[in-house]
C-alpha atoms as a PDB file:
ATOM      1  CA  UNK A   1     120.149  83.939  72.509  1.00  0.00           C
ATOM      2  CA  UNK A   2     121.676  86.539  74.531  1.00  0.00           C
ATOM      3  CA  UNK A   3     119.000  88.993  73.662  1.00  0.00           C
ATOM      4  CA  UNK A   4     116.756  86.345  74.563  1.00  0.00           C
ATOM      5  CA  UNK A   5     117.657  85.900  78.367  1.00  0.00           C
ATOM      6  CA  UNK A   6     118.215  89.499  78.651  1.00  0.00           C
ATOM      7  CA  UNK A   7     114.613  90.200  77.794  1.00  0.00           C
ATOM      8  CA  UNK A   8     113.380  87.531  80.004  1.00  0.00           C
ATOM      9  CA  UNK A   9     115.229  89.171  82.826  1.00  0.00           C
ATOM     10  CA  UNK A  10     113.842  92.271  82.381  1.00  0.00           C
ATOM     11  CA  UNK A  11     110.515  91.132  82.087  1.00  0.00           C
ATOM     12  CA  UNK A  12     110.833  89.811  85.057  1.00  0.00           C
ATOM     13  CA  UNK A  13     112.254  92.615  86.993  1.00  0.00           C
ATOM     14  CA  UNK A  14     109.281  94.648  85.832  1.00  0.00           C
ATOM     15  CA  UNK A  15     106.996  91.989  87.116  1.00  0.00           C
ATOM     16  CA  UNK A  16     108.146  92.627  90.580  1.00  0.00           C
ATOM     17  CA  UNK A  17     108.071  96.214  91.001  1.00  0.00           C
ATOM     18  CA  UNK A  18     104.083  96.520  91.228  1.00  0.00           C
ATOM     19  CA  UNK A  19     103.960  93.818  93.925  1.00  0.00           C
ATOM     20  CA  UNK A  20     107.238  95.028  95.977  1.00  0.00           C
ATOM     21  CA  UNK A  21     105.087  98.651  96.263  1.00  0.00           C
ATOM     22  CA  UNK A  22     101.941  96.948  96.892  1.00  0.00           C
ATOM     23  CA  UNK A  23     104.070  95.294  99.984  1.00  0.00           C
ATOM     24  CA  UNK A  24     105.436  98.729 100.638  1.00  0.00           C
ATOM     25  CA  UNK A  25     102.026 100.274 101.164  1.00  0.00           C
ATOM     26  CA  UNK A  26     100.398  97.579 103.148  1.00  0.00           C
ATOM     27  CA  UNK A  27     102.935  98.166 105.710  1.00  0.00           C
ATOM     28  CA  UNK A  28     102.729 101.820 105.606  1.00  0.00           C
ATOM     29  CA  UNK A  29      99.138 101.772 105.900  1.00  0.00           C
ATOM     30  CA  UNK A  30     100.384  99.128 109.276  1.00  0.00           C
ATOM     31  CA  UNK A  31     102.519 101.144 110.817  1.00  0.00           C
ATOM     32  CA  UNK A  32      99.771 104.104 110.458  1.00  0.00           C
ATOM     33  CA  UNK A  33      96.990 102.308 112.218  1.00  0.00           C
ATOM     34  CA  UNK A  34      99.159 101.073 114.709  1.00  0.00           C
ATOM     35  CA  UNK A  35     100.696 103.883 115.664  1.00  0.00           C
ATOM     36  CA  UNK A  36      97.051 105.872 115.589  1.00  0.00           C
ATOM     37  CA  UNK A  37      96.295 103.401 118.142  1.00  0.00           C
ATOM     38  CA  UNK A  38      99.230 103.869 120.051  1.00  0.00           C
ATOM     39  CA  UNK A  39      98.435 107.858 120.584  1.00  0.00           C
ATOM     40  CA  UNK A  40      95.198 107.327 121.388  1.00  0.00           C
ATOM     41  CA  UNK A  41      96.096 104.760 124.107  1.00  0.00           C
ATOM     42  CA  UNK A  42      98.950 107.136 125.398  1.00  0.00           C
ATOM     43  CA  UNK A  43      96.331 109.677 125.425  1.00  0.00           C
ATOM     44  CA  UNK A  44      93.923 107.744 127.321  1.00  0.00           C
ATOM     45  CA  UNK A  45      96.637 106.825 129.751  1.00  0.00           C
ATOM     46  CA  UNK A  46      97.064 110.470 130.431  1.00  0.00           C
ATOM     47  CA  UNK A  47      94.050 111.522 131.021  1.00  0.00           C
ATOM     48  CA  UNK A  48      92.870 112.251 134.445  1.00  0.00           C
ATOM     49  CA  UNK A  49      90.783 109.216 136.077  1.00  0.00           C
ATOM     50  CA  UNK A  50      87.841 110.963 136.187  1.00  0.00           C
ATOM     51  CA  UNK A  51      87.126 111.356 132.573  1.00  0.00           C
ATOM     52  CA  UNK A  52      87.918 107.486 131.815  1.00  0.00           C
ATOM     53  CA  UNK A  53      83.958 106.869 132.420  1.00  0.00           C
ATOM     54  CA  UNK A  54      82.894 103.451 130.928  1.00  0.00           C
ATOM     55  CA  UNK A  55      81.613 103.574 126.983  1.00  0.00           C
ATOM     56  CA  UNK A  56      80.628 101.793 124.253  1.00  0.00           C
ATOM     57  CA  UNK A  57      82.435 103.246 122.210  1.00  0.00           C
ATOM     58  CA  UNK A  58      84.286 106.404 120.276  1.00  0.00           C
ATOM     59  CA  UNK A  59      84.692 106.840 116.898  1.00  0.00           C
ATOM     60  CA  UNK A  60      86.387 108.871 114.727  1.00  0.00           C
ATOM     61  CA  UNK A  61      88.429 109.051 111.246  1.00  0.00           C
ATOM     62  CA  UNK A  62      91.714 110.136 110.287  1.00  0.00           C
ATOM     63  CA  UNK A  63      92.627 111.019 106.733  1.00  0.00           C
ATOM     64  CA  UNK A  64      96.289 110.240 105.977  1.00  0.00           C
ATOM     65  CA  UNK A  65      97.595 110.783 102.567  1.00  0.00           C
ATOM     66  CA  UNK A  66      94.725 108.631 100.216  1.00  0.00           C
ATOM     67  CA  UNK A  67      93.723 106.295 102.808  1.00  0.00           C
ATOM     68  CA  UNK A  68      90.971 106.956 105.611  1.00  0.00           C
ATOM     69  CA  UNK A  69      91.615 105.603 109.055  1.00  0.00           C
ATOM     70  CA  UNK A  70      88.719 104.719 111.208  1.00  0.00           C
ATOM     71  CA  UNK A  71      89.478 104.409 115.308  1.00  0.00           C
ATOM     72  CA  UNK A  72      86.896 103.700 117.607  1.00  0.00           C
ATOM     73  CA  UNK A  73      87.555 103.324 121.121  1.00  0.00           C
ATOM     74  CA  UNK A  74      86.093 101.734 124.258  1.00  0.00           C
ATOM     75  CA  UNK A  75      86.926 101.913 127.670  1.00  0.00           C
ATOM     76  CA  UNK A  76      85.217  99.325 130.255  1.00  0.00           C
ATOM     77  CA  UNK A  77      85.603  98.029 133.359  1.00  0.00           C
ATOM     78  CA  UNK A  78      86.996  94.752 134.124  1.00  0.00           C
ATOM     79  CA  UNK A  79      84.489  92.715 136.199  1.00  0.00           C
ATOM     80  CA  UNK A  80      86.563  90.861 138.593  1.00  0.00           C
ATOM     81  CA  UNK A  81      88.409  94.377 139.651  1.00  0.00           C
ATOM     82  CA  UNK A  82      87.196  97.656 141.726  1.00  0.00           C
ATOM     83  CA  UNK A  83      86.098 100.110 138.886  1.00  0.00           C
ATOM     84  CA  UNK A  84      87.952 102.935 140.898  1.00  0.00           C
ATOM     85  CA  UNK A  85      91.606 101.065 140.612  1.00  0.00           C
ATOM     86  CA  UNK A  86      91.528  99.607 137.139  1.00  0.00           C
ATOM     87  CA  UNK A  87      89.699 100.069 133.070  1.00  0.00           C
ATOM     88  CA  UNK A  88      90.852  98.112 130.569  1.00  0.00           C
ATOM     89  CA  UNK A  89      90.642 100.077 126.999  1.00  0.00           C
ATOM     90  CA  UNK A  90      90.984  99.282 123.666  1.00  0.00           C
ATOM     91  CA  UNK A  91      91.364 100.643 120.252  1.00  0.00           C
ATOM     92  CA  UNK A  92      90.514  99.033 116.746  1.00  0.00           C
ATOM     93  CA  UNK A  93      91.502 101.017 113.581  1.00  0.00           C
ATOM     94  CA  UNK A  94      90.137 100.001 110.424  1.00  0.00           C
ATOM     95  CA  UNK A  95      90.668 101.099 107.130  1.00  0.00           C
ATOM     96  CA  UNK A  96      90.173  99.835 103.035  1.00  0.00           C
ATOM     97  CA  UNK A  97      92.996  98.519 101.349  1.00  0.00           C
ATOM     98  CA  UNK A  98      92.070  97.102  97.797  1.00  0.00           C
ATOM     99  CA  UNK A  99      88.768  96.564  98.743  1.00  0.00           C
ATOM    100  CA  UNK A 100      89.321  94.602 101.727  1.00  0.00           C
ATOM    101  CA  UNK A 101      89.005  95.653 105.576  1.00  0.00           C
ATOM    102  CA  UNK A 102      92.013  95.759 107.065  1.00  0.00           C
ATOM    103  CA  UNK A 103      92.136  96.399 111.283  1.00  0.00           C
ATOM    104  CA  UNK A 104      94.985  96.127 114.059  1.00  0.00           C
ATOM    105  CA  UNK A 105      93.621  96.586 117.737  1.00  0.00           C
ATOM    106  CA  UNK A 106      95.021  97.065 121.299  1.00  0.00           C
ATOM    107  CA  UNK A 107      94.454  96.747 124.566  1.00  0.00           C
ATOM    108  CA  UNK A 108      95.186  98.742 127.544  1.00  0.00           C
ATOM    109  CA  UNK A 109      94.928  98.245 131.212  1.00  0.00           C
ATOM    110  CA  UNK A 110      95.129 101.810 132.914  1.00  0.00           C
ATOM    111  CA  UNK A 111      95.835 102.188 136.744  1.00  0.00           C
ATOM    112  CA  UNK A 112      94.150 104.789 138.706  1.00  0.00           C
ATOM    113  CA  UNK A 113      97.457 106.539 140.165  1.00  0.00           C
ATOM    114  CA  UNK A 114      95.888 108.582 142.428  1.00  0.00           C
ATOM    115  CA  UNK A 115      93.640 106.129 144.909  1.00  0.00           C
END
C-alpha cells in the first residue's frame, strides 16, 4: 500500500515539471518583449526631436535564444496637440509561442524639450 501512494506521488510530481517550465518560459519570453519595448521607447525618447518624423511604422526582429522577436514601431502625432510639442509612440512586439501569437505593446507620449 505504501508502495502504492509513493508511486502515485511521484507520478504526480513528474506531471508537473513539464507545465511549471512551460510557465517558466512564457514569462521569459514576457519579460523579453517587454523589455525590447522598453529600449526602444527609451531610445525614442532620446532621440533628438527632429528625427521623431511621423510613420507608419518600423519593423524589425530580434533573435533571442530559440525564439524570434518581432518590434515594429510607430510614431504619430496626436490630433488635438501642436505636432512641434508632443508624438505619441508605440511599440508592439510579437513573437510564436507554441504556435500561437503572443504580443505586449506600449505607448509613449514624448515632449519636445527644446521648444
Amino acid at each position: 500500500m505504501a508502495f502504492g501512494l509513493l508511486s502515485v506521488m511521484v507520478a504526480i510530481f513528474f506531471n508537473l515539471i513539464p507545465s511549471s517550465v512551460l510557465a517558466s518560459n512564457r514569462a521569459e519570453n514576457r519579460l523579453s518583449a517587454g523589455n525590447l519595448a522598453q529600449n526602444t521607447l527609451e531610445e525614442l525618447k532620446a532621440a533628438p526631436w527632429d528625427t521623431l518624423l511621423s510613420s507608419d511604422g518600423n519593423v524589425e526582429t530580434v533573435q533571442q535564444g530559440n525564439v524570434t522577436f518581432t518590434v515594429s514601431t510607430t510614431v504619430s502625432n496626436i490630433p488635438s496637440s501642436n505636432p512641434d510639442h508632443l508624438k505619441v509612440a508605440r511599440v508592439q512586439v510579437t513573437w510564436k509561442e507554441r504556435a500561437k501569437e503572443q504580443s505586449v505593446g506600449y505607448e509613449l507620449r514624448i515632449f519636445n524639450r527644446h521648444r
